[in-house]
C-alpha atoms as a PDB file:
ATOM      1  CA  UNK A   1     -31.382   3.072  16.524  1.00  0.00           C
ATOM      2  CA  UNK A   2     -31.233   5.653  19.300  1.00  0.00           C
ATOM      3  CA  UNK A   3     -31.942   9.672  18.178  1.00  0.00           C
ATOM      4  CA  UNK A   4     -28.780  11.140  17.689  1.00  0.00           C
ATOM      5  CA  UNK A   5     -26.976   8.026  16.086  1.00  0.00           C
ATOM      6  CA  UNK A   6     -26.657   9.912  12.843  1.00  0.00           C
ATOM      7  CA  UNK A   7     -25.162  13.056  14.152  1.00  0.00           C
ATOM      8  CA  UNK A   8     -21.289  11.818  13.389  1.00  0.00           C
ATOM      9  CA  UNK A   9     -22.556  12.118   9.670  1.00  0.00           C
ATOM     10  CA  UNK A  10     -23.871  15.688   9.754  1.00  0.00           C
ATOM     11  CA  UNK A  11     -27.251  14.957  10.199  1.00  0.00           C
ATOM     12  CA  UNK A  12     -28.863  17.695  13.109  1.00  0.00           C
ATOM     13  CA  UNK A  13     -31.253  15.769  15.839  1.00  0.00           C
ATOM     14  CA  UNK A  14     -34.198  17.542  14.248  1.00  0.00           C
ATOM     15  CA  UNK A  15     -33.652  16.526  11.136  1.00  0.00           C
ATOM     16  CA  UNK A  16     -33.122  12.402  12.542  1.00  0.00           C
ATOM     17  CA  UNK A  17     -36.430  13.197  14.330  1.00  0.00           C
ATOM     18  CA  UNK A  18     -38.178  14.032  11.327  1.00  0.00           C
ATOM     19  CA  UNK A  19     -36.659  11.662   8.647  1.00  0.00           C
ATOM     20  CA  UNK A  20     -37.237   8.912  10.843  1.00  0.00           C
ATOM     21  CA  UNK A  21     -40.815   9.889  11.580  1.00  0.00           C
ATOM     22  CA  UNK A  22     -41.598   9.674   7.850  1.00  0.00           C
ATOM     23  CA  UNK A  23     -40.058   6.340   7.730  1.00  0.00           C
ATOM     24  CA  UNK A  24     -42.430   5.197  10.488  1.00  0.00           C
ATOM     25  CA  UNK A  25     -45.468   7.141   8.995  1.00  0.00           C
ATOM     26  CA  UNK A  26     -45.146   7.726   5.251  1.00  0.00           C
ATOM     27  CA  UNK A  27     -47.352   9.399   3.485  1.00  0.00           C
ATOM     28  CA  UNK A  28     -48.247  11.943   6.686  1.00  0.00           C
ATOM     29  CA  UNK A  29     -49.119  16.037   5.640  1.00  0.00           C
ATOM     30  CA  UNK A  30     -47.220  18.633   7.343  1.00  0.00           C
ATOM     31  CA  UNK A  31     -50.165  18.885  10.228  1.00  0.00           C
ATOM     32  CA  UNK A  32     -49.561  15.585  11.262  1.00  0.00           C
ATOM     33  CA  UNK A  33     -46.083  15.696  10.647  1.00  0.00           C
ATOM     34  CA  UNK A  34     -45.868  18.997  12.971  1.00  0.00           C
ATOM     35  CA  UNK A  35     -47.575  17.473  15.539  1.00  0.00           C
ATOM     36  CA  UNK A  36     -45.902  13.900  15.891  1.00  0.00           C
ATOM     37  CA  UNK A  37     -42.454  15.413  16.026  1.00  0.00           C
ATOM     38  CA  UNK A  38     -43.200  18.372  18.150  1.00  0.00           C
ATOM     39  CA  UNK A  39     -41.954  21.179  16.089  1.00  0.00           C
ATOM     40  CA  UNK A  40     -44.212  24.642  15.178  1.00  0.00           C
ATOM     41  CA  UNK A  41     -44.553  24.820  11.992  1.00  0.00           C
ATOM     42  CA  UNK A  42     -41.512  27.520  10.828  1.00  0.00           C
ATOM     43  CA  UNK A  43     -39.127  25.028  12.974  1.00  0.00           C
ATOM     44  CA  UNK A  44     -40.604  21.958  10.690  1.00  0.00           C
ATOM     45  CA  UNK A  45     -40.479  23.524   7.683  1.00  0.00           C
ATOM     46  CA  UNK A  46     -36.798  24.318   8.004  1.00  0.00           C
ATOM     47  CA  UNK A  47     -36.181  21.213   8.979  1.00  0.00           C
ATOM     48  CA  UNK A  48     -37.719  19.625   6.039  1.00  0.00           C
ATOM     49  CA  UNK A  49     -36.086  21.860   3.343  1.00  0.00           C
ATOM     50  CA  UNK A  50     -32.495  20.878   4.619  1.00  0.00           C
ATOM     51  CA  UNK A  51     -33.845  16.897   4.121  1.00  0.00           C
ATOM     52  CA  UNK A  52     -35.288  17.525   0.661  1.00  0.00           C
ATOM     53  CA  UNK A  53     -32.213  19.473  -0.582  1.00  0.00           C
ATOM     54  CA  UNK A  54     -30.089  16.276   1.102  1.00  0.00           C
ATOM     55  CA  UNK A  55     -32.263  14.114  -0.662  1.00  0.00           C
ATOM     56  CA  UNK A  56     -33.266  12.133   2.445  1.00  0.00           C
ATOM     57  CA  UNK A  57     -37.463  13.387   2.146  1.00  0.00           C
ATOM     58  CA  UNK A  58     -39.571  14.208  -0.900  1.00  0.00           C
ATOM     59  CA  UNK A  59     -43.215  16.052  -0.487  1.00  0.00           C
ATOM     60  CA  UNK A  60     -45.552  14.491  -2.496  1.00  0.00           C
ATOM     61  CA  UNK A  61     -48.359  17.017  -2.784  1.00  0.00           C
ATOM     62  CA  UNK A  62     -51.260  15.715  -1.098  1.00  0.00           C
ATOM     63  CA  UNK A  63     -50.043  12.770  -1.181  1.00  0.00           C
ATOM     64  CA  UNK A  64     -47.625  14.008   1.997  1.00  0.00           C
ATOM     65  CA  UNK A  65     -44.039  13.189   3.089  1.00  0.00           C
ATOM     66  CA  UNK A  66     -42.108  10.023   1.854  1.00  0.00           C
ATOM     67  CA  UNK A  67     -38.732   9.244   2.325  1.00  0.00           C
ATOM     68  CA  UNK A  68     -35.834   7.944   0.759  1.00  0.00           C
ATOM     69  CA  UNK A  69     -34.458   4.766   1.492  1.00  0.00           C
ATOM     70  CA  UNK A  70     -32.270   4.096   4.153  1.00  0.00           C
ATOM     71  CA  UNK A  71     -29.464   2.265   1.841  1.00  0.00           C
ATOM     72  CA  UNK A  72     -29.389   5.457  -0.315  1.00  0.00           C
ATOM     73  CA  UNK A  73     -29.651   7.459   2.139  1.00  0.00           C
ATOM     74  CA  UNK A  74     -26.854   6.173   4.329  1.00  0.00           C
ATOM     75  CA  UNK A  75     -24.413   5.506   0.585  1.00  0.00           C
ATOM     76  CA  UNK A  76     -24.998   9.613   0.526  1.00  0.00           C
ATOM     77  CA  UNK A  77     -23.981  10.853   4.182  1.00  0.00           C
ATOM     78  CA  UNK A  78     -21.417   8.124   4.182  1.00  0.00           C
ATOM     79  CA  UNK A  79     -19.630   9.439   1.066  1.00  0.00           C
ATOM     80  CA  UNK A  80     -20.247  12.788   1.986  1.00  0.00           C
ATOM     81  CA  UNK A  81     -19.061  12.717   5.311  1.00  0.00           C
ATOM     82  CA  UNK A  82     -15.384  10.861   4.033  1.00  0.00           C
ATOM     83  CA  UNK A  83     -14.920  13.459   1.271  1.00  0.00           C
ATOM     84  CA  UNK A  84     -14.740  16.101   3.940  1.00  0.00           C
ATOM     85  CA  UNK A  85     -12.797  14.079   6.310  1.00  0.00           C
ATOM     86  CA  UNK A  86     -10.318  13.657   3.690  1.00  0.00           C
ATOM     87  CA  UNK A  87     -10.339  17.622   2.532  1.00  0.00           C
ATOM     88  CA  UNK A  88      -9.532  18.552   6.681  1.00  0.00           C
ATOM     89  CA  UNK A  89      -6.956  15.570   6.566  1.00  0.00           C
ATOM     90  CA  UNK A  90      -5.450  17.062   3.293  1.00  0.00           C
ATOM     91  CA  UNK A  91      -5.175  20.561   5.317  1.00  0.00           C
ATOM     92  CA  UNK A  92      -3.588  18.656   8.117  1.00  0.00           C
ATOM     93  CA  UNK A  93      -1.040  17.150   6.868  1.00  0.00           C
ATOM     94  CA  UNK A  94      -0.543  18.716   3.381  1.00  0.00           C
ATOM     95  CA  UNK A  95      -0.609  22.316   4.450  1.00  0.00           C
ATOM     96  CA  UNK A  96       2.984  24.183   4.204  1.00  0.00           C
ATOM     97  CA  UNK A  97       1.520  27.000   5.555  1.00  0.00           C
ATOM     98  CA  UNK A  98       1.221  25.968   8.527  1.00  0.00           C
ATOM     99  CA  UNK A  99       4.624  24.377   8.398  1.00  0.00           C
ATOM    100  CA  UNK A 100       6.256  27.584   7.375  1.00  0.00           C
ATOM    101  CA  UNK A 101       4.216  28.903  10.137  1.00  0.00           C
ATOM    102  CA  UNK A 102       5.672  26.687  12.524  1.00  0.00           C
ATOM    103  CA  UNK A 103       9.248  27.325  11.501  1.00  0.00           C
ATOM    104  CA  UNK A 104       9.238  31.413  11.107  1.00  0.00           C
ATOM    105  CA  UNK A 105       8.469  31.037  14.711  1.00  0.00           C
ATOM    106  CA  UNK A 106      10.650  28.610  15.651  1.00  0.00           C
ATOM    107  CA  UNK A 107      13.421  31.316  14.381  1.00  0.00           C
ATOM    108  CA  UNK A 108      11.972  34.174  16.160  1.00  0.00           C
ATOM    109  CA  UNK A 109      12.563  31.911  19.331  1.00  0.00           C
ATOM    110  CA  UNK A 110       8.874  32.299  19.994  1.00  0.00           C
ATOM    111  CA  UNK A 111       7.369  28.845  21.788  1.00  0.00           C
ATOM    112  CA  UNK A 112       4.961  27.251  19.331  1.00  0.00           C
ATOM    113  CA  UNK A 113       1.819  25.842  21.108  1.00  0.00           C
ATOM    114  CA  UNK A 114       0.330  23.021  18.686  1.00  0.00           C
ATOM    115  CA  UNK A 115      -2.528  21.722  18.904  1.00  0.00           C
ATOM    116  CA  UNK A 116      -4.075  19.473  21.782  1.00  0.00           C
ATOM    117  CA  UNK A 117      -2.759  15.968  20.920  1.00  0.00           C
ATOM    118  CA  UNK A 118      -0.483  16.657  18.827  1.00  0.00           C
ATOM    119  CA  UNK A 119       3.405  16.830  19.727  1.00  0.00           C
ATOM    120  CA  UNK A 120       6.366  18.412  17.186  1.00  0.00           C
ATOM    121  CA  UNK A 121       9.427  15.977  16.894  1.00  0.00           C
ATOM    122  CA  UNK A 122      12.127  17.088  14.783  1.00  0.00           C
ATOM    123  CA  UNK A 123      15.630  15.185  13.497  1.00  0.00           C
ATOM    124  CA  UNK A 124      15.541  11.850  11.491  1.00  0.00           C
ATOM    125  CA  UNK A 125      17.044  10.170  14.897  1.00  0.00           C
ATOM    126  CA  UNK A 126      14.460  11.420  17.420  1.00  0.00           C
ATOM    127  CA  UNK A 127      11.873  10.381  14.858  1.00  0.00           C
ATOM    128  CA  UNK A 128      12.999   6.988  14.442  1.00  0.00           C
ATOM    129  CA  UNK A 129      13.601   6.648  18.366  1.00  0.00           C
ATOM    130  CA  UNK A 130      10.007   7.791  18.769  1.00  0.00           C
ATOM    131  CA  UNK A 131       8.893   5.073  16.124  1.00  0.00           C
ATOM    132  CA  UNK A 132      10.668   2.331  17.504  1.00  0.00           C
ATOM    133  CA  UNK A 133       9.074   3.192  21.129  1.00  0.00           C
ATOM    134  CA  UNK A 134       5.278   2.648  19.642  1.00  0.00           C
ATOM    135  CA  UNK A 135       6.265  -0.005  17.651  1.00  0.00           C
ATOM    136  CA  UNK A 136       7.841  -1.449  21.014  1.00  0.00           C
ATOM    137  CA  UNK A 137       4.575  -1.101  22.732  1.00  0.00           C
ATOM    138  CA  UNK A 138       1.704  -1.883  20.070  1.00  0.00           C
ATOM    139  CA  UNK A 139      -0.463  -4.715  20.715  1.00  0.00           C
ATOM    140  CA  UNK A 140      -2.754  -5.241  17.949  1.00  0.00           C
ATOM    141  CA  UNK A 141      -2.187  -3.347  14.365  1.00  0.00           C
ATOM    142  CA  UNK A 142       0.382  -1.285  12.877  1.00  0.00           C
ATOM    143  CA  UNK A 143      -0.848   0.730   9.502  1.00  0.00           C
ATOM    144  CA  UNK A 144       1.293   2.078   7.454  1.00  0.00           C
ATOM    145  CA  UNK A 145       2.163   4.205   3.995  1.00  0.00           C
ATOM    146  CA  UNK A 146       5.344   4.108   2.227  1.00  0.00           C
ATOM    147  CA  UNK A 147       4.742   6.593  -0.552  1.00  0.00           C
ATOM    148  CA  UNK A 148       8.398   7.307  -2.136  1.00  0.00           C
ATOM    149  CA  UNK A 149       8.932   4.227  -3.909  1.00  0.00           C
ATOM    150  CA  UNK A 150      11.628   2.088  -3.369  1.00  0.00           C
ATOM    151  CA  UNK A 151      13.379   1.976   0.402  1.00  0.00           C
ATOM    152  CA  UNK A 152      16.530   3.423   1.287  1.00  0.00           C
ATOM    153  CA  UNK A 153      19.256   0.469   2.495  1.00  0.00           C
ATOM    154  CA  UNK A 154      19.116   2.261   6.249  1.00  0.00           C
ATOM    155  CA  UNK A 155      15.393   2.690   5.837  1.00  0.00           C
ATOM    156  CA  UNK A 156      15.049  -1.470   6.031  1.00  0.00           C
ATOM    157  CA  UNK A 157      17.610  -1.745   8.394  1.00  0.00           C
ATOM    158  CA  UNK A 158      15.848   0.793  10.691  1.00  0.00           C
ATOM    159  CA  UNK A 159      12.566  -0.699  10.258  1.00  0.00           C
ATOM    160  CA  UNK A 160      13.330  -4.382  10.342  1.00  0.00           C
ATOM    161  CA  UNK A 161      14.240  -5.596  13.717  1.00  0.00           C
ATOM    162  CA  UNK A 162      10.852  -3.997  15.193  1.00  0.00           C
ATOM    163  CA  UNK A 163       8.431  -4.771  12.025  1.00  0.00           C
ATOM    164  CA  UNK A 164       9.717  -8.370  12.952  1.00  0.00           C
ATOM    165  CA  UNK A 165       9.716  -8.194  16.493  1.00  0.00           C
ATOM    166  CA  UNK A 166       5.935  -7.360  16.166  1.00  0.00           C
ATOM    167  CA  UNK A 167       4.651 -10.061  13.787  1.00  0.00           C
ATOM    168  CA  UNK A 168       5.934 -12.700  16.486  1.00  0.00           C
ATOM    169  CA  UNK A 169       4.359 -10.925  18.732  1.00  0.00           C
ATOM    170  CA  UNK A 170       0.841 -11.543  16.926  1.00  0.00           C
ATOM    171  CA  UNK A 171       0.494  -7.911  15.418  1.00  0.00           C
ATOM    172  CA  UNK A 172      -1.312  -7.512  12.209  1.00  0.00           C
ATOM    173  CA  UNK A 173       0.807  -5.368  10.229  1.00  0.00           C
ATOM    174  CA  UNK A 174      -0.708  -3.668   7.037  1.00  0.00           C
ATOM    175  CA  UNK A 175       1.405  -1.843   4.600  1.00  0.00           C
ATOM    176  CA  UNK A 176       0.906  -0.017   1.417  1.00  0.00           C
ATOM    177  CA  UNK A 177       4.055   0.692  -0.690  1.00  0.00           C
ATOM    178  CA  UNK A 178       4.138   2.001  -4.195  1.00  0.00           C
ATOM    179  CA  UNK A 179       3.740  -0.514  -7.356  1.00  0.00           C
ATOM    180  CA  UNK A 180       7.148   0.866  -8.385  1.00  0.00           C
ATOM    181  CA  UNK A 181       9.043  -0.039  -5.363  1.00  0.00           C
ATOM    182  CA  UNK A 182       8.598  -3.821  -6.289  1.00  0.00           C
ATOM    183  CA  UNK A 183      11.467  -3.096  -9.161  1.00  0.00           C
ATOM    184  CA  UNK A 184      13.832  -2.296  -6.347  1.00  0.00           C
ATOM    185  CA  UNK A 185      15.207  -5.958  -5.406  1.00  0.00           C
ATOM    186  CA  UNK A 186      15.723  -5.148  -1.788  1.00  0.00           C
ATOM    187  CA  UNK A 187      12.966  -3.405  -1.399  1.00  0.00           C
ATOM    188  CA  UNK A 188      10.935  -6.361  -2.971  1.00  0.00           C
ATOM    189  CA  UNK A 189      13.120  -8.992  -0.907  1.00  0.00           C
ATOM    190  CA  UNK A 190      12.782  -7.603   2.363  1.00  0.00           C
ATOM    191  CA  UNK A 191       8.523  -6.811   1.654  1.00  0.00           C
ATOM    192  CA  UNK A 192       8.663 -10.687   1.056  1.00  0.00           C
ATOM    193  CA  UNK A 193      10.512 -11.411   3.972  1.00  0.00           C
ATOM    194  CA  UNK A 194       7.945  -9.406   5.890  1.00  0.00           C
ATOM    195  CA  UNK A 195       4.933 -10.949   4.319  1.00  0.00           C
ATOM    196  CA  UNK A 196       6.237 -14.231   4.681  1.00  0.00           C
ATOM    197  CA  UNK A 197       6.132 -13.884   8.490  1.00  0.00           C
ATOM    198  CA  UNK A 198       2.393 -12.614   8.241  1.00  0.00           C
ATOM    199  CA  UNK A 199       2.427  -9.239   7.376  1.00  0.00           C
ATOM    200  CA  UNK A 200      -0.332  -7.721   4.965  1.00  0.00           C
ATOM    201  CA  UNK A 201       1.193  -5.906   1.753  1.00  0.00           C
ATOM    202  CA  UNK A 202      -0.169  -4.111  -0.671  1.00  0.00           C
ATOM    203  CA  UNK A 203       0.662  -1.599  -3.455  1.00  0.00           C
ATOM    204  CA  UNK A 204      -1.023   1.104  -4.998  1.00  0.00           C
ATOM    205  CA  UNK A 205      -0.240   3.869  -8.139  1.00  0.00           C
ATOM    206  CA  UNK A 206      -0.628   7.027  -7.772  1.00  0.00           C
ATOM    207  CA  UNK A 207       0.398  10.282  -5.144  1.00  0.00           C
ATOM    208  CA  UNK A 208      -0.035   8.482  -1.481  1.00  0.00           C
ATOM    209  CA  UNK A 209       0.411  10.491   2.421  1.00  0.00           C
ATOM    210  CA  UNK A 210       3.079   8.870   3.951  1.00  0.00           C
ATOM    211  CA  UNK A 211       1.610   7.436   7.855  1.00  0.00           C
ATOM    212  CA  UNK A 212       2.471   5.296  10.304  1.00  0.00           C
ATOM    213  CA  UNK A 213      -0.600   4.109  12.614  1.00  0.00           C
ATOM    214  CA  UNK A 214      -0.350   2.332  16.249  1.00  0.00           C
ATOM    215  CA  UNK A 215      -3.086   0.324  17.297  1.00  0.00           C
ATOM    216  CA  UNK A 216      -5.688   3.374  16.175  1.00  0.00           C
ATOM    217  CA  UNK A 217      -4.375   5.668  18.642  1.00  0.00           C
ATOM    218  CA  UNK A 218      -1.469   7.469  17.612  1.00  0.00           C
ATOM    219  CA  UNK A 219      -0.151   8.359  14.289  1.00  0.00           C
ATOM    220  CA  UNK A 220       3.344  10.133  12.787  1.00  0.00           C
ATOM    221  CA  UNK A 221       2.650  11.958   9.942  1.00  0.00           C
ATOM    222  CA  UNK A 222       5.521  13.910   8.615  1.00  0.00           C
ATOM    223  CA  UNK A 223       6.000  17.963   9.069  1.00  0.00           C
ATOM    224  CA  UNK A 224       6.594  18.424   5.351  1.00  0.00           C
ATOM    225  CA  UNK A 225       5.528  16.044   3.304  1.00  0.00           C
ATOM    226  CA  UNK A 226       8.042  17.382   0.726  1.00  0.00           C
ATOM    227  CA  UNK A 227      11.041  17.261   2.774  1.00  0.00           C
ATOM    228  CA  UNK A 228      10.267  13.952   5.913  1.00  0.00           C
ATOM    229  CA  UNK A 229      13.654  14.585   6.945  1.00  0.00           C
ATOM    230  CA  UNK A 230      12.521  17.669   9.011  1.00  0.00           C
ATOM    231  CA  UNK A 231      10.456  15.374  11.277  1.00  0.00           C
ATOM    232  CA  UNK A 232       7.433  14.736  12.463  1.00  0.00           C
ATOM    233  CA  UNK A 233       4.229  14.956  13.903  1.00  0.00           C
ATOM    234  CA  UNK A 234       2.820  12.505  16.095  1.00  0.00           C
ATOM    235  CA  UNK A 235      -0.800  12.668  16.924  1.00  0.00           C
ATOM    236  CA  UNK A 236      -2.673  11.499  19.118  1.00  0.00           C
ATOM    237  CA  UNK A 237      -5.974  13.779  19.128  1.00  0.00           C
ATOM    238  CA  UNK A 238      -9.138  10.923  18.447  1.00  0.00           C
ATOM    239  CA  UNK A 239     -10.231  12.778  15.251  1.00  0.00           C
ATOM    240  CA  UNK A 240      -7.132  13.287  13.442  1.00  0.00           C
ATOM    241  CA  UNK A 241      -6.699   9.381  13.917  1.00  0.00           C
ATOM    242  CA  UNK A 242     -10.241   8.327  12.817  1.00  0.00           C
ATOM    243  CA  UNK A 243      -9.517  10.848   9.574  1.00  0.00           C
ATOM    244  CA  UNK A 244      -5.945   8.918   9.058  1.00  0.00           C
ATOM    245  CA  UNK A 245      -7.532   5.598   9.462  1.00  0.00           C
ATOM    246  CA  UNK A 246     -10.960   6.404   6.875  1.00  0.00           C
ATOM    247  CA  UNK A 247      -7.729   7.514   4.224  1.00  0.00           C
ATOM    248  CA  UNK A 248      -5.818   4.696   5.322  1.00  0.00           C
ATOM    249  CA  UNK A 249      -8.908   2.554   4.742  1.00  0.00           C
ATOM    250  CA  UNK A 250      -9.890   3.786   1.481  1.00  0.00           C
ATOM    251  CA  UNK A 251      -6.190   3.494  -0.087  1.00  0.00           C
ATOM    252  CA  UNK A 252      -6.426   0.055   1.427  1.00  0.00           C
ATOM    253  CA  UNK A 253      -9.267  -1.285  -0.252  1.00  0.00           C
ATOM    254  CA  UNK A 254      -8.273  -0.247  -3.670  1.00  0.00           C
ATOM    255  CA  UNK A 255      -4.758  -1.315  -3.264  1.00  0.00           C
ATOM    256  CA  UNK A 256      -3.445  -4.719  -4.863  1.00  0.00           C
ATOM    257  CA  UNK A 257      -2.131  -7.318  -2.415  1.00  0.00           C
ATOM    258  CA  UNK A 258       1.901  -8.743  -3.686  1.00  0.00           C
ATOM    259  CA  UNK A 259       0.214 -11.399  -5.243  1.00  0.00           C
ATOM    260  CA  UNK A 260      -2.085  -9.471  -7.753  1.00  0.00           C
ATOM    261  CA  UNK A 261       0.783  -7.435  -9.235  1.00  0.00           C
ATOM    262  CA  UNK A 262       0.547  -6.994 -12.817  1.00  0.00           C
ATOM    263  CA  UNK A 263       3.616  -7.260 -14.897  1.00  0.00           C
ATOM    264  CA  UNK A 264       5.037  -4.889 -17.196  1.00  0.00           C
ATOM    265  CA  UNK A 265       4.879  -4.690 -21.036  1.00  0.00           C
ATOM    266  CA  UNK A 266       8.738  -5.919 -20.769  1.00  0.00           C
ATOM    267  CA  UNK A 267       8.135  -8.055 -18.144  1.00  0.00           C
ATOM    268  CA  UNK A 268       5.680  -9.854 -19.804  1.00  0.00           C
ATOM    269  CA  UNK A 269       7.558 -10.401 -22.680  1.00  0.00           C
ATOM    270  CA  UNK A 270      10.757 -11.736 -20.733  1.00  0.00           C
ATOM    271  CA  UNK A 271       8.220 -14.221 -19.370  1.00  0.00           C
ATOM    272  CA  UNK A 272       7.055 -15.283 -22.562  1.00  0.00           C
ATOM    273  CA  UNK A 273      10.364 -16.207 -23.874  1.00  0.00           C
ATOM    274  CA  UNK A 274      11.454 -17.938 -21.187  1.00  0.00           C
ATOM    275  CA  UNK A 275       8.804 -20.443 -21.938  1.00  0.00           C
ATOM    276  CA  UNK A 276       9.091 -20.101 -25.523  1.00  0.00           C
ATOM    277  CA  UNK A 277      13.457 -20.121 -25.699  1.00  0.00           C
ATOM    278  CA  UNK A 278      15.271 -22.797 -24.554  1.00  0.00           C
ATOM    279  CA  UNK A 279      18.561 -21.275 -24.612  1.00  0.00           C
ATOM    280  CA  UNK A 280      18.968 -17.809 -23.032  1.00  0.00           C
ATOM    281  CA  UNK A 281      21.070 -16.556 -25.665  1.00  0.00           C
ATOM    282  CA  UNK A 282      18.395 -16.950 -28.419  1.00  0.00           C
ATOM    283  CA  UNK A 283      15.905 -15.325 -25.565  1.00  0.00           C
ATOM    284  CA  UNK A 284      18.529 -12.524 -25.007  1.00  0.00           C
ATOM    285  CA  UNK A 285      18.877 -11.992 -28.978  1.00  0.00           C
ATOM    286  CA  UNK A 286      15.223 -11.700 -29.412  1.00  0.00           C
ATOM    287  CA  UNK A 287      14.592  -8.967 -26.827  1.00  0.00           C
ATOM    288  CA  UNK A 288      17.802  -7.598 -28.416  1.00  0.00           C
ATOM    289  CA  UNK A 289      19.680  -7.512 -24.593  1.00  0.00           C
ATOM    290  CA  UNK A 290      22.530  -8.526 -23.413  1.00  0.00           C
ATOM    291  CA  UNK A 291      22.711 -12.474 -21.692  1.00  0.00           C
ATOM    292  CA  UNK A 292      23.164 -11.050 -18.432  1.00  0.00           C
ATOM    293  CA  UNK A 293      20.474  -8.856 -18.066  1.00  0.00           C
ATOM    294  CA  UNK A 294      18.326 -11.327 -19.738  1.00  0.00           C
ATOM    295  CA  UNK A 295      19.058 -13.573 -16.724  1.00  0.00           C
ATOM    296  CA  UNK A 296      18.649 -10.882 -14.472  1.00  0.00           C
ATOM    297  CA  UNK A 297      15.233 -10.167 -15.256  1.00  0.00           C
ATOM    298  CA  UNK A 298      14.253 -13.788 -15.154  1.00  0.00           C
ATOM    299  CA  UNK A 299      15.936 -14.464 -11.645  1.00  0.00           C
ATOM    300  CA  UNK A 300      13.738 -11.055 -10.955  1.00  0.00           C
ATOM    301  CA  UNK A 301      10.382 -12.592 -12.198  1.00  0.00           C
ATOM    302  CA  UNK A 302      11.338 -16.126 -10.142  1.00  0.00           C
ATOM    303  CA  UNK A 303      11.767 -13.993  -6.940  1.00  0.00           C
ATOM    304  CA  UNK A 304       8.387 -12.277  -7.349  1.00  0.00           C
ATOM    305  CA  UNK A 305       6.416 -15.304  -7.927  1.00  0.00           C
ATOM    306  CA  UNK A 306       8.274 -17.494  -5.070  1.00  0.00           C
ATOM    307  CA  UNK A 307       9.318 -19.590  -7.767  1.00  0.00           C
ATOM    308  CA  UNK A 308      12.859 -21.772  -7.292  1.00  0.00           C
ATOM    309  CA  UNK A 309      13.189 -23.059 -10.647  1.00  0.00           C
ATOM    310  CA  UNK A 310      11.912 -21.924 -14.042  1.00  0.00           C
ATOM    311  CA  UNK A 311       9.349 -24.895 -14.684  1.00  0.00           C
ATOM    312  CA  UNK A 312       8.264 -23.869 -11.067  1.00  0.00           C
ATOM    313  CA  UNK A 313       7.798 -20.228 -12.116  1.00  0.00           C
ATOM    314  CA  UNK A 314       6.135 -20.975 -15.353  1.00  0.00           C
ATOM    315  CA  UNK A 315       3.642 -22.786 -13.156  1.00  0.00           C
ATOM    316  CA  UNK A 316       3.163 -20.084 -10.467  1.00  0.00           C
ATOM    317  CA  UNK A 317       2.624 -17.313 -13.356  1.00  0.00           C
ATOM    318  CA  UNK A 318      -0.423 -19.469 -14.851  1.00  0.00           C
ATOM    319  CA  UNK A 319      -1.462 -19.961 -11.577  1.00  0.00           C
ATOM    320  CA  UNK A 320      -1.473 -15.681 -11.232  1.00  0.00           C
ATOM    321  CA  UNK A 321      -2.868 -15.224 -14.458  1.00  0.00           C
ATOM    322  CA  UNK A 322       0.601 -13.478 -15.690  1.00  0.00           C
ATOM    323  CA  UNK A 323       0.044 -16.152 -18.827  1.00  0.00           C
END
């Protein structure tokens, strides 16, 4: 490891210099300390204050310097370093100050300089013009957030020309949608149509940032959050990616992939009486619906597991763990 290498997690050249020293040399006073790294003592004693209130060094008395372990060490900057990451991102794209900024000068007729690598587009038209243009051009991954539940009817028709013209193409695509939008039978049928061309899906509870990530260099993330149909903002400044892509990345790994989706207290039950009931009026009666939306539900559950038949389904479901 070169000196400097852990400067993109907050930690100062000095205080590399010295942590690392103690690695090499534990167990060394602050003489010997002072003079292997260079530093008069006031410098060195600075530096080692900031490491002990990090965590990364401990004095030991006589006994000298020792320092933490690496793992630890690097589990603390790590989760440090995303936290604040995320808190700027949040500011980014959350902020409607800034947005309200944006627009009271827009009125005035003033120009609006944003910053570098990152361009205003406004209008749901230009906006999907400008997505179909990356998507037209990407060559290895499109990421991607769908945060308001189920899709609109134009949304998929928009979207699915290009989402499939890129998965023939060979590009991963990776999606997160919420757990609710699964209810919405288009919305389900056309995520399984995706995924059954190759596409990654996942879903995930809970308040999500709507993004849309091309091949790690350029991102639309909308102007308001709270109203997407204003437009967008489409970024292409290195360190407003790598912040989308760490939030992208941690939403991803606690997502659950279509497969893993856990049923619902109802939906559980309609599964268990359509093993249990042979006829669907008795199964109906029980659950105290009508015949129809009995049926419904189970052509619902079929659809979700992949399943063509009911003895196929039943199958599939203790093959999921759903019984």
């Amino acid at each position: 490891m070169a000196q400097g290498e852990l400067s993109h997690l907050g930690v100062t050249d000095d205080e590399e210099l010295v942590y690392r020293a103690v690695l090499r040399s534990p167990g060394t006073g602050f003489e010997a300390l002072a003079l292997n790294v260079g530093m008069d003592s006031s410098g060195l004693r600075e530096v080692l204050d900031r490491l002990e209130k990090g965590g990364m060094v401990t004095e030991a008395g006589v006994q000298g310097f020792e320092a933490t372990d690496p793992f630890l060490v690097m589990e603390r900057l790590v989760e440090c370093r995303l936290a604040t990451l995320q808190e700027e991102l949040q500011q980014v794209i959350s902020s409607r100050r800034l947005v309200n900024v944006l627009l009271d000068d827009q009125r005035e007729g003033q120009r609006q300089s944003l910053p570098d690598g990152v361009e205003r587009v406004e209008g749901a038209d230009r906006v999907r013009a400008r997505i179909d243009e990356l998507a037209f051009f990407v060559h290895h991954e499109v990421a991607s957030v769908q945060p308001n539940g189920p899709l609109t009817a134009a949304a998929i028709e928009a979207a699915k020309e290009a989402d499939l013209r890129a998965l023939r193409r060979g590009t991963t695509m990776r999606t997160i949608v919420r757990t609710d939008a699964l209810a919405d039978r288009p919305t389900a049928d056309h995520l399984s149509e995706l995924a059954a061309q190759g596409a990654q899906i996942r879903t995930l509870d809970g308040p999500l940032e709507r993004m849309l990530i091309f091949d790690r260099r350029t991102a639309l993330v909308p102007i308001d959050p709270q109203e997407t149909s204003r437009g967008a903002l489409v970024v292409h400044q290195p360190g407003m990616i790598s912040s989308l892509m760490t939030l992208f990345e941690r939403f991803w790994s606690t997502a659950k992939g279509l497969d893993q989706e856990r049923l619902t207290d109802f939906e559980q039950q309609v599964l268990q009486t359509m093993v249990r009931v042979d006829k669907d009026e008795a199964g109906a009666r029980e659950l105290s619906i009508s015949v129809r939306t009995y049926r419904g539900h189970i052509a619902q559950l079929l659809r979700r597991l992949g399943a063509t038949s009911r003895a196929q389904g039943v199958l599939a479901a203790r093959d999921r763990g759903w019984l």
